[in-house]
Protein backbone atom coordinates (compact mmCIF):
# COMPACT_ATOMS: atom_id res chain seq x y z
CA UNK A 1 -148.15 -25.42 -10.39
CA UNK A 2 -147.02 -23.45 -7.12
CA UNK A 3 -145.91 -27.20 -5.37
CA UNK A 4 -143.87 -28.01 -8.57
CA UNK A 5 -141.91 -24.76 -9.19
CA UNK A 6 -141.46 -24.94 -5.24
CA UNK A 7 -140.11 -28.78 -5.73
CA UNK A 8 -138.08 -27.19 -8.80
CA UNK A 9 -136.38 -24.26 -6.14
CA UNK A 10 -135.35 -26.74 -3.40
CA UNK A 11 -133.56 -28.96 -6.05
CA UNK A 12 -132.07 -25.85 -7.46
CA UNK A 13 -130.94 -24.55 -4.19
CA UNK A 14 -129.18 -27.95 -3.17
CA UNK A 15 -127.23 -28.31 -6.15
CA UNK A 16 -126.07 -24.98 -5.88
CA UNK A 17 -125.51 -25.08 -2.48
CA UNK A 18 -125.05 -28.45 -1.02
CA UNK A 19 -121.72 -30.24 -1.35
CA UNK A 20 -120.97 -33.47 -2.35
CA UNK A 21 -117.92 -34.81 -1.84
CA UNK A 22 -116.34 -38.00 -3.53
CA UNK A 23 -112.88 -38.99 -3.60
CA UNK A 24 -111.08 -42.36 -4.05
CA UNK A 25 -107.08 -42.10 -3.63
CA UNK A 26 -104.82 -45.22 -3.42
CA UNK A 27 -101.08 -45.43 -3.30
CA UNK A 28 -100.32 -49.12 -3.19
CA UNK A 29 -96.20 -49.02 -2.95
CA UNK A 30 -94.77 -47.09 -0.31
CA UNK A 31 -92.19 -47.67 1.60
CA UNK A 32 -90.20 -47.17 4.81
CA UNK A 33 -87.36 -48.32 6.41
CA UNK A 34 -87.29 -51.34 3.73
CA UNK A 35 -91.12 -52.14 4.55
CA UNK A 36 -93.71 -51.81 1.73
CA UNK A 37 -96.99 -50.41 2.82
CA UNK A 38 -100.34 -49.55 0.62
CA UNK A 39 -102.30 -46.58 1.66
CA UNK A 40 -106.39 -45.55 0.69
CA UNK A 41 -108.90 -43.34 1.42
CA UNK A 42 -112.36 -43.33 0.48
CA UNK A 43 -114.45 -40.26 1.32
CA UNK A 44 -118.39 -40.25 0.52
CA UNK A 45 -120.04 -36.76 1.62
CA UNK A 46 -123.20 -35.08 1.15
CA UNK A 47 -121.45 -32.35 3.63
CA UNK A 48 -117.94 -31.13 4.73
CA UNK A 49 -118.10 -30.59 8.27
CA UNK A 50 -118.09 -33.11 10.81
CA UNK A 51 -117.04 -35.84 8.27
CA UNK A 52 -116.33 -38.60 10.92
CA UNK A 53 -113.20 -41.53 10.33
CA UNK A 54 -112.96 -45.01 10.14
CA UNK A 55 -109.11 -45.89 10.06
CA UNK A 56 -108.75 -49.72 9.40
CA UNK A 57 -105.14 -51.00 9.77
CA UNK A 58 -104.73 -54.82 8.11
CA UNK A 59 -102.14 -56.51 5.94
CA UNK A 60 -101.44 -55.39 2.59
CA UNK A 61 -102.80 -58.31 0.22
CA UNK A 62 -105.69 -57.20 2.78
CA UNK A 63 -105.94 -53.87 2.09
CA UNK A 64 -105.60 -54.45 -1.98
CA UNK A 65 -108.83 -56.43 -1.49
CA UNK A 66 -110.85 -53.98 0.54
CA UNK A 67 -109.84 -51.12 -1.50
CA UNK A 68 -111.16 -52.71 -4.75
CA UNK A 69 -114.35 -53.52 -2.93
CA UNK A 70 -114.83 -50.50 -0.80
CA UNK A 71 -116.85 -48.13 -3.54
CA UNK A 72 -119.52 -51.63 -4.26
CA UNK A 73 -119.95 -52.10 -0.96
CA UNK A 74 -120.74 -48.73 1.01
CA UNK A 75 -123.80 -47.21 1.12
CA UNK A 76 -124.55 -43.94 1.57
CA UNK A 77 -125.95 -43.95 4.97
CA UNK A 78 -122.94 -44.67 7.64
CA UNK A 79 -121.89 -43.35 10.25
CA UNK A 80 -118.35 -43.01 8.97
CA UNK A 81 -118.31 -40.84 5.96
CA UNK A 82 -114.12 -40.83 5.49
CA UNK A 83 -112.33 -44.33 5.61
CA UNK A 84 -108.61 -44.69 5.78
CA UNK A 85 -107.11 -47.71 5.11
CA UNK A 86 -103.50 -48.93 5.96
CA UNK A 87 -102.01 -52.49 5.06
CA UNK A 88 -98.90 -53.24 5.79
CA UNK A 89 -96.59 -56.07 4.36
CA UNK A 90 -96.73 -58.95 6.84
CA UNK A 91 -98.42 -57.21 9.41
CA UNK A 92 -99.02 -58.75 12.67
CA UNK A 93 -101.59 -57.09 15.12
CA UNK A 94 -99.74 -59.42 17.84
CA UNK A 95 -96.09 -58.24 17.29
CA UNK A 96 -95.94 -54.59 15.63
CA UNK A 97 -92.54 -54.12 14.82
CA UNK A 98 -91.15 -50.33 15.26
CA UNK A 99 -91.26 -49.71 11.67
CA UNK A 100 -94.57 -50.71 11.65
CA UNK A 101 -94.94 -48.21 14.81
CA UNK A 102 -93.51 -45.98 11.96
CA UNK A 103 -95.41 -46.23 9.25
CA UNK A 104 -98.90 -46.29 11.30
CA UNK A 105 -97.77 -42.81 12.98
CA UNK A 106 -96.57 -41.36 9.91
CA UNK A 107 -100.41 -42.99 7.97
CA UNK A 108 -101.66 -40.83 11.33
CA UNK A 109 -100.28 -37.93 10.72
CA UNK A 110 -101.65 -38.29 7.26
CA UNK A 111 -104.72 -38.28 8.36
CA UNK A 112 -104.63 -35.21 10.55
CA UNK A 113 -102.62 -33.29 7.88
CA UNK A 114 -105.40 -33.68 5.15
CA UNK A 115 -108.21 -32.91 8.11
CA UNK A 116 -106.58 -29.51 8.87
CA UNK A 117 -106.21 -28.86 5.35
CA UNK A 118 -109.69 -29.18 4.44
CA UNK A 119 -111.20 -27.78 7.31
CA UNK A 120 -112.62 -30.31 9.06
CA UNK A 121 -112.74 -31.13 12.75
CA UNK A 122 -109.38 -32.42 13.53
CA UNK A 123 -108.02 -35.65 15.24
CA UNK A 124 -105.76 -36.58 17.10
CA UNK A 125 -103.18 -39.05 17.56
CA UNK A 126 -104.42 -40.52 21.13
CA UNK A 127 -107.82 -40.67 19.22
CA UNK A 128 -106.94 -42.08 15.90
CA UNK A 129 -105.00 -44.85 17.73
CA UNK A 130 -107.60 -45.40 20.04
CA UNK A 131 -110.38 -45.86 17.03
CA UNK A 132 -108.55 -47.34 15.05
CA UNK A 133 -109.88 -51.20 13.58
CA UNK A 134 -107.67 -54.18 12.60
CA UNK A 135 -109.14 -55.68 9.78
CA UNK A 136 -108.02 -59.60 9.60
CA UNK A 137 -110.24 -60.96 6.97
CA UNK A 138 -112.30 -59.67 4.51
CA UNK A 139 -115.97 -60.00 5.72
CA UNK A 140 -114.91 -57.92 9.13
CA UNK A 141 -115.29 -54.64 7.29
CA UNK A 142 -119.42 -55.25 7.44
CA UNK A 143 -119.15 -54.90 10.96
CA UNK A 144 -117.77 -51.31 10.85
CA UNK A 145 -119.97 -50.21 7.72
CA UNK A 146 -123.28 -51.26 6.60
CA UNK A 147 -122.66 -53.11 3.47
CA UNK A 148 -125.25 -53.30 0.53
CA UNK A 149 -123.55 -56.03 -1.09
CA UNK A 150 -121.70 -58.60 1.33
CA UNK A 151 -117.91 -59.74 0.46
């Protein structure tokens, strides 16, 4: 009786205490300068504090794709909690335009704006642009996260 009511306490004290976090946010028109861009972030957290980034920049037919598939395919044990995804119309890893310079710094500074205002360990922009992925087909995303389902 004194294992199960001390089974009983730890669940209680983890739902009271522990904090999950879950949050799925897309905005697929933006635009700048005349270029349409889509935007997502996916966050899956048993904890708040050093929630660790994956920023994957890739087209935006791309990006529809991976966003629609993100939630089946993650599992809970990664070692990137928050992923950011940019995809830009015709985007070419090979020739970024400047307004694609533009919209990647201004997806950056995104990034760093919603870390400071949760309180997590901030980035910056040398290390966000240095991390960062370029997603060119689908089935590349396994290689960053460990997939339960494949694409």
């Amino acid at each position: 009786m004194k294992r199960i009511l001390f089974i009983c306490m730890i669940f209680q004290f983890q739902i009271s205490f522990g904090q999950n976090v879950s949050i799925e946010v897309s905005d697929h028109y933006r635009e700048l300068d005349g270029k349409a861009y889509a935007t997502y972030q996916f966050v899956s957290s048993s904890y708040s504090s050093s929630r660790p980034s994956l920023v994957i920049l890739t087209n935006k037919d791309l990006s529809f794709e991976l966003s629609t598939k993100l939630s089946i395919l993650y599992k809970v044990k990664q070692e990137y909690t928050d992923v950011w995804i940019l995809g830009i119309t015709n985007f070419n890893q090979k020739n970024v335009s400047e307004v694609d310079k533009k919209i990647i710094d201004k997806f950056y500074q995104q990034i760093i704006k919603y870390r400071a205002d949760n309180n997590l360990p901030l980035e910056t922009l040398e290390r966000l642009a240095t991390d960062k992925i370029i997603i060119e087909k689908k089935e590349e995303i396994c290689l960053y996260l460990m997939c339960k389902n494949k694409i």
